[in-house]
C-alpha atoms as a PDB file:
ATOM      1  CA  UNK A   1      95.631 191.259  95.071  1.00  0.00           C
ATOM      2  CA  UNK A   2      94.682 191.201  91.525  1.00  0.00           C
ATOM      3  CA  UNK A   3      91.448 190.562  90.121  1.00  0.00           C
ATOM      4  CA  UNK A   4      92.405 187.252  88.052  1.00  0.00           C
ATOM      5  CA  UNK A   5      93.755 185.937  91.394  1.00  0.00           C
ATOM      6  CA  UNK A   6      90.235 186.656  92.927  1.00  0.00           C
ATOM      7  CA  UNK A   7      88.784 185.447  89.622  1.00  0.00           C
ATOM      8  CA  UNK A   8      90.555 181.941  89.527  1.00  0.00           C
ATOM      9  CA  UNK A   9      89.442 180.845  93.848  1.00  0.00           C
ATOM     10  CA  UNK A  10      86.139 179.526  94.211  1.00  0.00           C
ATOM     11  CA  UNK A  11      86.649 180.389  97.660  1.00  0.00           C
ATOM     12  CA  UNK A  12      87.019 184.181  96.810  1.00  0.00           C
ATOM     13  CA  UNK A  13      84.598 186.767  97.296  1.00  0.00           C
ATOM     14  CA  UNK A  14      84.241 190.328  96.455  1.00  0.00           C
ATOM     15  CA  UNK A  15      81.659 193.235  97.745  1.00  0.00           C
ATOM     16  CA  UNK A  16      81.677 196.034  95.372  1.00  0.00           C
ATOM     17  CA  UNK A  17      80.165 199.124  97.048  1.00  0.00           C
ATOM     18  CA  UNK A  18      79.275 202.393  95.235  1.00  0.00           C
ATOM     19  CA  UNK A  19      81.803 204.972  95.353  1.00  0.00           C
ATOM     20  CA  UNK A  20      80.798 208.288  97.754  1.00  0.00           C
ATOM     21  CA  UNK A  21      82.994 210.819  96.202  1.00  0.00           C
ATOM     22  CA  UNK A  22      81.000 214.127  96.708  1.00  0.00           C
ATOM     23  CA  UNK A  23      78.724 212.882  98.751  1.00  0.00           C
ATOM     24  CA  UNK A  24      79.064 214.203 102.934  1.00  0.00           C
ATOM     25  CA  UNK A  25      79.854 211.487 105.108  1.00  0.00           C
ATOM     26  CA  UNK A  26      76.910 211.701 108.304  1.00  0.00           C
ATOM     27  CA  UNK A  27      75.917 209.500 111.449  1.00  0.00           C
ATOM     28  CA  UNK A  28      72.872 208.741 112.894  1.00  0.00           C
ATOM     29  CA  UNK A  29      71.376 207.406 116.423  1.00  0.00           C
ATOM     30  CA  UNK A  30      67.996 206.036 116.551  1.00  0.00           C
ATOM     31  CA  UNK A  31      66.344 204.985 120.113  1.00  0.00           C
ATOM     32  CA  UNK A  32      63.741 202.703 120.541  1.00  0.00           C
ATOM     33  CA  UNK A  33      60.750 204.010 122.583  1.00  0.00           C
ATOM     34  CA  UNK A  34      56.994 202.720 123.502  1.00  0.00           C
ATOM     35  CA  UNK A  35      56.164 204.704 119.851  1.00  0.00           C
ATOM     36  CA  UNK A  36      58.418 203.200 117.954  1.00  0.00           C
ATOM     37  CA  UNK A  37      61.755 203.954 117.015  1.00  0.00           C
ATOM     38  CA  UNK A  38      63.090 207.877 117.080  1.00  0.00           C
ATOM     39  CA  UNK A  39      66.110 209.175 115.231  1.00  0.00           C
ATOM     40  CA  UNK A  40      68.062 211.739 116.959  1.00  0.00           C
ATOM     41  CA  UNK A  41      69.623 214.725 114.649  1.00  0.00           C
ATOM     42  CA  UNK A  42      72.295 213.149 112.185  1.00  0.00           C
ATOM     43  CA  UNK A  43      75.590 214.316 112.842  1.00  0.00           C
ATOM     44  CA  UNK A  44      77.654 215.694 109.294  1.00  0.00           C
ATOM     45  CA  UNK A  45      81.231 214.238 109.607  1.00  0.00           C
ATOM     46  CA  UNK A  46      83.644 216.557 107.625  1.00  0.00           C
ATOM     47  CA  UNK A  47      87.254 215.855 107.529  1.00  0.00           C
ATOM     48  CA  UNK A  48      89.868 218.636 106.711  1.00  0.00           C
ATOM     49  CA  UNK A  49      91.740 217.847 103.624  1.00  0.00           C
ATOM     50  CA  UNK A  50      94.042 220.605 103.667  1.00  0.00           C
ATOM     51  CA  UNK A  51      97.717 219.897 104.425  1.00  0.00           C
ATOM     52  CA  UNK A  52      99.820 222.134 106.666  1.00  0.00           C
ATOM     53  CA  UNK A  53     101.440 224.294 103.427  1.00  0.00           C
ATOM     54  CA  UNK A  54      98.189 225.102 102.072  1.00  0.00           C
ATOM     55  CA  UNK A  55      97.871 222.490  99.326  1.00  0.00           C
ATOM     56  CA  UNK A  56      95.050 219.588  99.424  1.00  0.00           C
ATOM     57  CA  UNK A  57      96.355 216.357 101.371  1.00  0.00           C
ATOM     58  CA  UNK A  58      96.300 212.867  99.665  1.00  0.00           C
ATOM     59  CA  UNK A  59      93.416 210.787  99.481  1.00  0.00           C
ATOM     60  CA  UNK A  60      94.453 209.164 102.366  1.00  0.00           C
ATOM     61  CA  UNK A  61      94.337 211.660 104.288  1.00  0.00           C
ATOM     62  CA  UNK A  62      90.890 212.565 104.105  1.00  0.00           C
ATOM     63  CA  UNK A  63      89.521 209.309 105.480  1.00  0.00           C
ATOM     64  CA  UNK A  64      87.643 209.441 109.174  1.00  0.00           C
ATOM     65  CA  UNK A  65      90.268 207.279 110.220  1.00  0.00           C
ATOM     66  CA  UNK A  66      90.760 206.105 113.750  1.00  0.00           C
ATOM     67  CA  UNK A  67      92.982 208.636 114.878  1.00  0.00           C
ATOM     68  CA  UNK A  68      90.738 211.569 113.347  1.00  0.00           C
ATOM     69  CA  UNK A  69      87.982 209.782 115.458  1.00  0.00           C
ATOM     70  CA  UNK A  70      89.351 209.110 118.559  1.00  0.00           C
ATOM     71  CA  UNK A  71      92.262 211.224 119.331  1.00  0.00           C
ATOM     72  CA  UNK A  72      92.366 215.373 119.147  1.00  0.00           C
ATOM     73  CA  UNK A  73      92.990 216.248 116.006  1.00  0.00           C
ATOM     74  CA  UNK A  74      92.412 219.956 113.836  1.00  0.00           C
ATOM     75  CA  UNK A  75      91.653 217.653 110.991  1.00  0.00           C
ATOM     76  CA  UNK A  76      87.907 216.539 111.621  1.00  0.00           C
ATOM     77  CA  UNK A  77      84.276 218.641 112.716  1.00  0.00           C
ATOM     78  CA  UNK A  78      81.364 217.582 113.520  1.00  0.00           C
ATOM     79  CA  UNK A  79      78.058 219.605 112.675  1.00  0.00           C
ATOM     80  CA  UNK A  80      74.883 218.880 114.891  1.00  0.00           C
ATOM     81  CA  UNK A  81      72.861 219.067 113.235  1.00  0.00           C
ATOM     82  CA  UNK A  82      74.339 218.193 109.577  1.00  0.00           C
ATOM     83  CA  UNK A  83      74.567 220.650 107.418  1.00  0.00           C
ATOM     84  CA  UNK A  84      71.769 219.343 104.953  1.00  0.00           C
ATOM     85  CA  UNK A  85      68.661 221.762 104.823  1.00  0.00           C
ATOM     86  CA  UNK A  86      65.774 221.096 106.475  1.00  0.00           C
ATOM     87  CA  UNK A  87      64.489 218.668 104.120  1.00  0.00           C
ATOM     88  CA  UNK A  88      68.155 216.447 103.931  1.00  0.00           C
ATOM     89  CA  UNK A  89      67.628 216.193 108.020  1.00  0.00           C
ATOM     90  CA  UNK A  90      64.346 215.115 108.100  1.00  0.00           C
ATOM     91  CA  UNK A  91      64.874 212.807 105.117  1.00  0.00           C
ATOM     92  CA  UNK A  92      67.954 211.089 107.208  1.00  0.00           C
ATOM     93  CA  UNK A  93      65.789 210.573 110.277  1.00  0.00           C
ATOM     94  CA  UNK A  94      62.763 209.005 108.581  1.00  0.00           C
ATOM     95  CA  UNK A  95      65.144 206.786 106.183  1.00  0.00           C
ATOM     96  CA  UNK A  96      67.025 205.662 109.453  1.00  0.00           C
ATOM     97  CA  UNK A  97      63.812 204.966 111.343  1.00  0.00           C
ATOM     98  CA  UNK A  98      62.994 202.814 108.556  1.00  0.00           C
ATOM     99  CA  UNK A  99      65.955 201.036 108.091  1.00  0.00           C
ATOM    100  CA  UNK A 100      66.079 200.315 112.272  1.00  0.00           C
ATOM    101  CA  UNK A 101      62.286 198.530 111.496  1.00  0.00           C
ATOM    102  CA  UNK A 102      63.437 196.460 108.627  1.00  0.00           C
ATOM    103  CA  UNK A 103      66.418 195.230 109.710  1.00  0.00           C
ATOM    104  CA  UNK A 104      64.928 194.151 113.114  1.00  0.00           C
ATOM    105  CA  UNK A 105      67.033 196.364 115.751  1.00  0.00           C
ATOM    106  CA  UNK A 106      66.397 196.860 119.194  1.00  0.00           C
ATOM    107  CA  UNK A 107      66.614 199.614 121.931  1.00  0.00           C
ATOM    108  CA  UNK A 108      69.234 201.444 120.195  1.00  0.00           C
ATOM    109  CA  UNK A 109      71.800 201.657 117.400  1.00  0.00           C
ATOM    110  CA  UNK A 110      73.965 204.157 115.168  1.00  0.00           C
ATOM    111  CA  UNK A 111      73.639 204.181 111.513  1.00  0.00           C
ATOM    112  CA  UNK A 112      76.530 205.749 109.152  1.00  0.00           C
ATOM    113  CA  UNK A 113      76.202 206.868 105.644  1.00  0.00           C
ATOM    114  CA  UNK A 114      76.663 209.144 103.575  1.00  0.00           C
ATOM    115  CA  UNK A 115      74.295 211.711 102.275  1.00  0.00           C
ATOM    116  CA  UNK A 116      74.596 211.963  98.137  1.00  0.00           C
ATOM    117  CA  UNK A 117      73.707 214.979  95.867  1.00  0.00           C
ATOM    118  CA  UNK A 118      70.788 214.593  93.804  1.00  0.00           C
ATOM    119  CA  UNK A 119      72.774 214.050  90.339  1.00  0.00           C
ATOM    120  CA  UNK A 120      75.088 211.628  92.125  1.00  0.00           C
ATOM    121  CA  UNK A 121      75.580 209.286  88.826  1.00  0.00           C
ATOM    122  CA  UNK A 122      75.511 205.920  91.268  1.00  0.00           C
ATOM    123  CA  UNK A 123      72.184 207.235  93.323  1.00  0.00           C
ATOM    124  CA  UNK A 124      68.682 204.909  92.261  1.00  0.00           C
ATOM    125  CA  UNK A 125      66.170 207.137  92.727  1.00  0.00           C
ATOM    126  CA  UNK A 126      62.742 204.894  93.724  1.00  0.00           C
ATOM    127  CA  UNK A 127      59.311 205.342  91.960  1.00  0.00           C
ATOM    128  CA  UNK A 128      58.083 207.131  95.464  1.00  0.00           C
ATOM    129  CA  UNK A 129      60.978 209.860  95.249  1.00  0.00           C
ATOM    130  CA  UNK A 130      59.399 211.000  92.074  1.00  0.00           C
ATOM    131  CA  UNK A 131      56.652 212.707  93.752  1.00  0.00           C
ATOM    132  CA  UNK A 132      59.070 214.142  96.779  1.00  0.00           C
ATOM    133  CA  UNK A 133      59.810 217.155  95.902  1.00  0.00           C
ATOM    134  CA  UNK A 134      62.234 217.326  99.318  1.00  0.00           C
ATOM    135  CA  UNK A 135      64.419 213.970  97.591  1.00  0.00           C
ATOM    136  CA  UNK A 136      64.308 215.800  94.161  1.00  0.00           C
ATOM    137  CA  UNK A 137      65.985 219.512  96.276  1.00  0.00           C
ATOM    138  CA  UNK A 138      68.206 217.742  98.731  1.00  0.00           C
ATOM    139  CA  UNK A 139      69.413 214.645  98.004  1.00  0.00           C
ATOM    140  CA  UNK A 140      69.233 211.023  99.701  1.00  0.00           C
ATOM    141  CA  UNK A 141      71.226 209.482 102.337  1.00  0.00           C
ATOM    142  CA  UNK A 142      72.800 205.839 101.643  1.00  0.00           C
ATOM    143  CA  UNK A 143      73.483 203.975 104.829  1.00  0.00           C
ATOM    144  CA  UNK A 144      76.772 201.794 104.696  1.00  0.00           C
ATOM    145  CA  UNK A 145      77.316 200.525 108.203  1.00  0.00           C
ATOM    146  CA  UNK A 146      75.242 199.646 110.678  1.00  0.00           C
ATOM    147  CA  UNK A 147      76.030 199.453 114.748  1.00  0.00           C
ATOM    148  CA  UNK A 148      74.239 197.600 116.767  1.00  0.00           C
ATOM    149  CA  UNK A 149      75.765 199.134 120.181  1.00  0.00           C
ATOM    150  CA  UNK A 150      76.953 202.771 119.582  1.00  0.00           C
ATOM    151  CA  UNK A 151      80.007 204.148 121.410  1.00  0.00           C
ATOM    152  CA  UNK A 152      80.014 204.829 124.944  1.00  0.00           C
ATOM    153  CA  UNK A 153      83.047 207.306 125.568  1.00  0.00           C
ATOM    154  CA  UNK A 154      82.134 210.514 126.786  1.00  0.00           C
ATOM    155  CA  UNK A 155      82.410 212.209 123.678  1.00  0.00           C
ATOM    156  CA  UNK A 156      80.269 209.652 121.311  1.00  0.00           C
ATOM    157  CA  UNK A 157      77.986 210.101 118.762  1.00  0.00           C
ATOM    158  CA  UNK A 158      75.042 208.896 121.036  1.00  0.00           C
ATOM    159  CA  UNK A 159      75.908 211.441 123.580  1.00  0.00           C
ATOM    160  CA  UNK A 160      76.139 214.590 121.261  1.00  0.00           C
ATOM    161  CA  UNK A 161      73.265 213.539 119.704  1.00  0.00           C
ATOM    162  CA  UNK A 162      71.473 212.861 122.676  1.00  0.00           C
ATOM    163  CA  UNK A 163      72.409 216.263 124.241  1.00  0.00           C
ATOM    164  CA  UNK A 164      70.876 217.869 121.312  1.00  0.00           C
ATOM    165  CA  UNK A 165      67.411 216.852 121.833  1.00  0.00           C
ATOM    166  CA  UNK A 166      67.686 217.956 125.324  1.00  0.00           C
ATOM    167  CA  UNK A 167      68.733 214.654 127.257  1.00  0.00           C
ATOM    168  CA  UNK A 168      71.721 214.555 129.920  1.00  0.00           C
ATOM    169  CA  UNK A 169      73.982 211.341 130.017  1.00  0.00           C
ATOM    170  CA  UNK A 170      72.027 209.340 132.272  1.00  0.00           C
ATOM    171  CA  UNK A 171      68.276 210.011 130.924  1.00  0.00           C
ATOM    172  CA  UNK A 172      70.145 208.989 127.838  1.00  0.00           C
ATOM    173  CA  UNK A 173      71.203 205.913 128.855  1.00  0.00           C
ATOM    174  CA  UNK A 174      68.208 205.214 131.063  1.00  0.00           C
ATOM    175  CA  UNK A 175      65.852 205.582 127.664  1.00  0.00           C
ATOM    176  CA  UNK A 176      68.058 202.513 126.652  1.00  0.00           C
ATOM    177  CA  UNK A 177      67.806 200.435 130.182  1.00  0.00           C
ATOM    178  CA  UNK A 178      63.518 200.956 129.613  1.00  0.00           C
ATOM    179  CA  UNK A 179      63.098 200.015 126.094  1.00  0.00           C
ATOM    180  CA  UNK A 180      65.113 196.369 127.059  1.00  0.00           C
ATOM    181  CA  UNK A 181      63.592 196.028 130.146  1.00  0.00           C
ATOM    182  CA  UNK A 182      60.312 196.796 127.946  1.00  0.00           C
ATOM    183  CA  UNK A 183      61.119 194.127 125.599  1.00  0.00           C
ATOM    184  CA  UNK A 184      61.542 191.475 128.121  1.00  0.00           C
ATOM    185  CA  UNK A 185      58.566 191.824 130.068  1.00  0.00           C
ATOM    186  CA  UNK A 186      60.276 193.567 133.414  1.00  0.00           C
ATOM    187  CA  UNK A 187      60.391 196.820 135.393  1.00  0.00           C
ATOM    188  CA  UNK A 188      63.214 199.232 135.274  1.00  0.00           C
ATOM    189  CA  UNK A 189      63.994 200.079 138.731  1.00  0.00           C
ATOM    190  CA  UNK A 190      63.628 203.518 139.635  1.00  0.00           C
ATOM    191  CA  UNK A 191      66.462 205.604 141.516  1.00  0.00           C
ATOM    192  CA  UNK A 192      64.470 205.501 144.679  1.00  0.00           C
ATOM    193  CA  UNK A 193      64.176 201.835 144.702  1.00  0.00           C
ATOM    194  CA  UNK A 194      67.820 201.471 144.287  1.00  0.00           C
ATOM    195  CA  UNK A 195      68.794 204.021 147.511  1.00  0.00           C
ATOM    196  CA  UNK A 196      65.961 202.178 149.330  1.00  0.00           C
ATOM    197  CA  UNK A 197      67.646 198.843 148.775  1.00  0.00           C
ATOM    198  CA  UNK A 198      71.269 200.124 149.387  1.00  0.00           C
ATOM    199  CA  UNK A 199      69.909 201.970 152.853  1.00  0.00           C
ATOM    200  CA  UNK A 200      68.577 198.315 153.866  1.00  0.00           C
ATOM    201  CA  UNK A 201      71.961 196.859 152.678  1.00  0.00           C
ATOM    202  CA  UNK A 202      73.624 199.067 155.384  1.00  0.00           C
ATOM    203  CA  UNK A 203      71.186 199.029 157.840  1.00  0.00           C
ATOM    204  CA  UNK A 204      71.571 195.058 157.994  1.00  0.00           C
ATOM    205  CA  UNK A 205      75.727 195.583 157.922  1.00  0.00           C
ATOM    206  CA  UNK A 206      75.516 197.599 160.693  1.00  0.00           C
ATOM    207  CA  UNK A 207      73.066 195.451 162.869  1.00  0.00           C
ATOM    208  CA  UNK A 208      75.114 192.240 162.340  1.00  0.00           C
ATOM    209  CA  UNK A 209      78.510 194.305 163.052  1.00  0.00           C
ATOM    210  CA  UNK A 210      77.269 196.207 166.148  1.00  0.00           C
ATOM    211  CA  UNK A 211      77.382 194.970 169.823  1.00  0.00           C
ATOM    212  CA  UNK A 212      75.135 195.747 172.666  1.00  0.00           C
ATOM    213  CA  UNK A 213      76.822 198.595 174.483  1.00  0.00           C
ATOM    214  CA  UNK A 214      79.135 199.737 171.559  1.00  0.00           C
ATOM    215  CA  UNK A 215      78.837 203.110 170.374  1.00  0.00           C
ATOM    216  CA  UNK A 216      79.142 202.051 166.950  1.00  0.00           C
ATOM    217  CA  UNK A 217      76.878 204.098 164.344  1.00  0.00           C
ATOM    218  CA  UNK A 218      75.704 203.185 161.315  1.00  0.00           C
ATOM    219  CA  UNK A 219      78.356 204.789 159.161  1.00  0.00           C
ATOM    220  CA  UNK A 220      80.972 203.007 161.060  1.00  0.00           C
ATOM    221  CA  UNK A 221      79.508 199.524 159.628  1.00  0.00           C
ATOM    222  CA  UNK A 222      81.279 198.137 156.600  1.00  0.00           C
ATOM    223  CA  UNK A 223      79.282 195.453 154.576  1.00  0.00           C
ATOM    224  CA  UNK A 224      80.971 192.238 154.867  1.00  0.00           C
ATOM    225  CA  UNK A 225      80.647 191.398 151.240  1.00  0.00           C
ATOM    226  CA  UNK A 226      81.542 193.238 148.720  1.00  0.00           C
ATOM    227  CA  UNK A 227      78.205 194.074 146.046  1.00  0.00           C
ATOM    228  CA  UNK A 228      78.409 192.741 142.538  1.00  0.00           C
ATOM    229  CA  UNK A 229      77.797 195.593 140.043  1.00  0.00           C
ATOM    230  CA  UNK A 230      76.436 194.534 136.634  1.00  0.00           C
ATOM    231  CA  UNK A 231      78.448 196.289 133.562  1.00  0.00           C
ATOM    232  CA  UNK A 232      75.461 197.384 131.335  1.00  0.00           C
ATOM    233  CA  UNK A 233      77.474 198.942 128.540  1.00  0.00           C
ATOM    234  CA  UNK A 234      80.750 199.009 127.430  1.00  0.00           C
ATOM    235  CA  UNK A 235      83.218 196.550 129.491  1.00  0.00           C
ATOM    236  CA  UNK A 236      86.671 196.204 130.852  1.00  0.00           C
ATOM    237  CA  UNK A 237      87.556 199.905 129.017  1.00  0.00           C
ATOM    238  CA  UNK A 238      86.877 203.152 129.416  1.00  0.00           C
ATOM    239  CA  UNK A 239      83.091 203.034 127.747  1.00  0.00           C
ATOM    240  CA  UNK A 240      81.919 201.278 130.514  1.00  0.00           C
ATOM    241  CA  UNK A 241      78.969 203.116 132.188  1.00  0.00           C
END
C-alpha cells in the first residue's frame, strides 16, 4: 500500500508509532488490591537474533512472534526480573501503576513496552524527569499495548510474575476473584464455605437416593444433577482456570 493511495481515501487512516530499535522489549502485570494498584516485577523479553551458521538473522526474525511466544523455541528468554538496574525496575513499576490509574483498569491487566536508552533520539523527556536523577541513569519505559485480561496458560506472564513475588497459582488468581468481588459490593467465598456447601450437596443426594433398610453409604450416592461450574477465566481452551 503506498502512501498516495492512503493519501487520496478520506476513509484512510494511519497510526505512526515511534520506532524501538535499541530499546529492550519488557512486560508488565499490575494487580489491583484494597491499596491500590501493585505492579509485579517486569519481565525483559529478549529474542535471539542469531541464525543457525553464526551470522545475525533478518529483521524478521527477531520479532516476539507467535511462535517464539507460544511454542518451544531456543530463540526467545525471559529475564525476571528485567535486566534494567535497580532504578529501570522500579521506574517500570511506578510508570505502569500509573498508567493502570489513568486509563481506568480494573483487578488486573498486563502492560507491554519497551524500555528506551536515555539518548534514544524519539524519547520526550518531561519537565519532572529533569530532576530524576534515576530517568537521567536508566532510561524510561514506553508502553505500546495494553491487555486488559492477561494470559492464562500455565506458563504466562501473570504466572511468572506472580511466582516471583512469592504467590502460587491459585493465591494468584484468588487476588483477582477479591479485587472484583471488591468492586461489586460482594464476598469472595472462602474454600471452607465451598467444601461446606459441596458436603451438604452430597449429604442431600444421598438422603433422597437411600432407602430404609439399604446399606447404601454416602459415597455410594450420585447427585442427580449434574453442578454448573462458572468459567472465571479463559474459556472453551486451554487457559481456562
Amino acid at each position: 500500500v503506498s502512501f498516495a493511495s492512503l493519501r487520496d481515501d478520506p476513509r484512510a487512516r494511519v497510526l505512526v508509532e515511534r520506532h524501538a530499535g535499541g530499546a529492550a522489549e519488557f512486560t508488565v502485570v499490575v494487580v489491583e488490591t484494597a491499596r491500590g494498584p501493585v505492579a509485579l516485577a517486569p519481565t525483559e523479553v529478549e529474542v535471539v537474533a542469531e541464525s543457525p551458521n553464526g551470522k545475525d538473522s533478518d529483521a524478521r526474525d527477531r520479532v516476539f512472534d507467535f511462535r517464539k511466544k507460544y511454542l518451544p523455541s531456543s530463540r526467545v528468554a525471559y529475564h525476571a526480573p528485567a535486566r534494567f538496574g535497580e532504578h529501570g525496575v522500579v521506574r517500570v513499576r511506578r510508570r505502569a501503576e500509573e498508567a493502570f490509574q489513568k486509563l481506568g483498569l480494573k483487578d488486573c491487566a498486563r502492560l507491554d513496552g519497551f524500555y528506551m536508552p536515555r539518548d534514544h533520539p524519539s524519547l520526550t523527556r518531561r519537565p519532572e524527569d529533569e530532576t530524576d536523577t534515576s530517568s537521567a541513569r536508566d532510561g524510561e519505559p514506553v508502553f505500546t499495548d495494553v491487555n486488559v485480561a492477561s494470559g492464562m496458560e500455565q506458563t504466562s506472564f501473570f504466572f511468572l510474575q506472580a511466582a516471583q513475588a512469592g504467590m502460587s497459582h491459585g493465591v494468584a488468581l484468588r487476588g483477582v476473584l477479591a479485587s472484583a468481588c471488591r468492586r461489586q459490593g460482594v464476598s469472595l467465598p472462602t474454600r471452607r464455605s465451598a467444601e461446606c456447601a459441596e458436603r451438604a450437596r452430597k449429604n442431600e443426594a444421598f438422603r433422597g437416593s437411600a432407602t430404609p433398610g439399604s446399606d447404601a453409604t454416602e459415597t455410594d450416592a450420585k447427585p442427580k444433577t449434574k453442578t454448573k461450574v462458572y468459567v472465571l477465566f479463559g474459556g472453551n481452551t486451554s487457559e481456562r482456570q
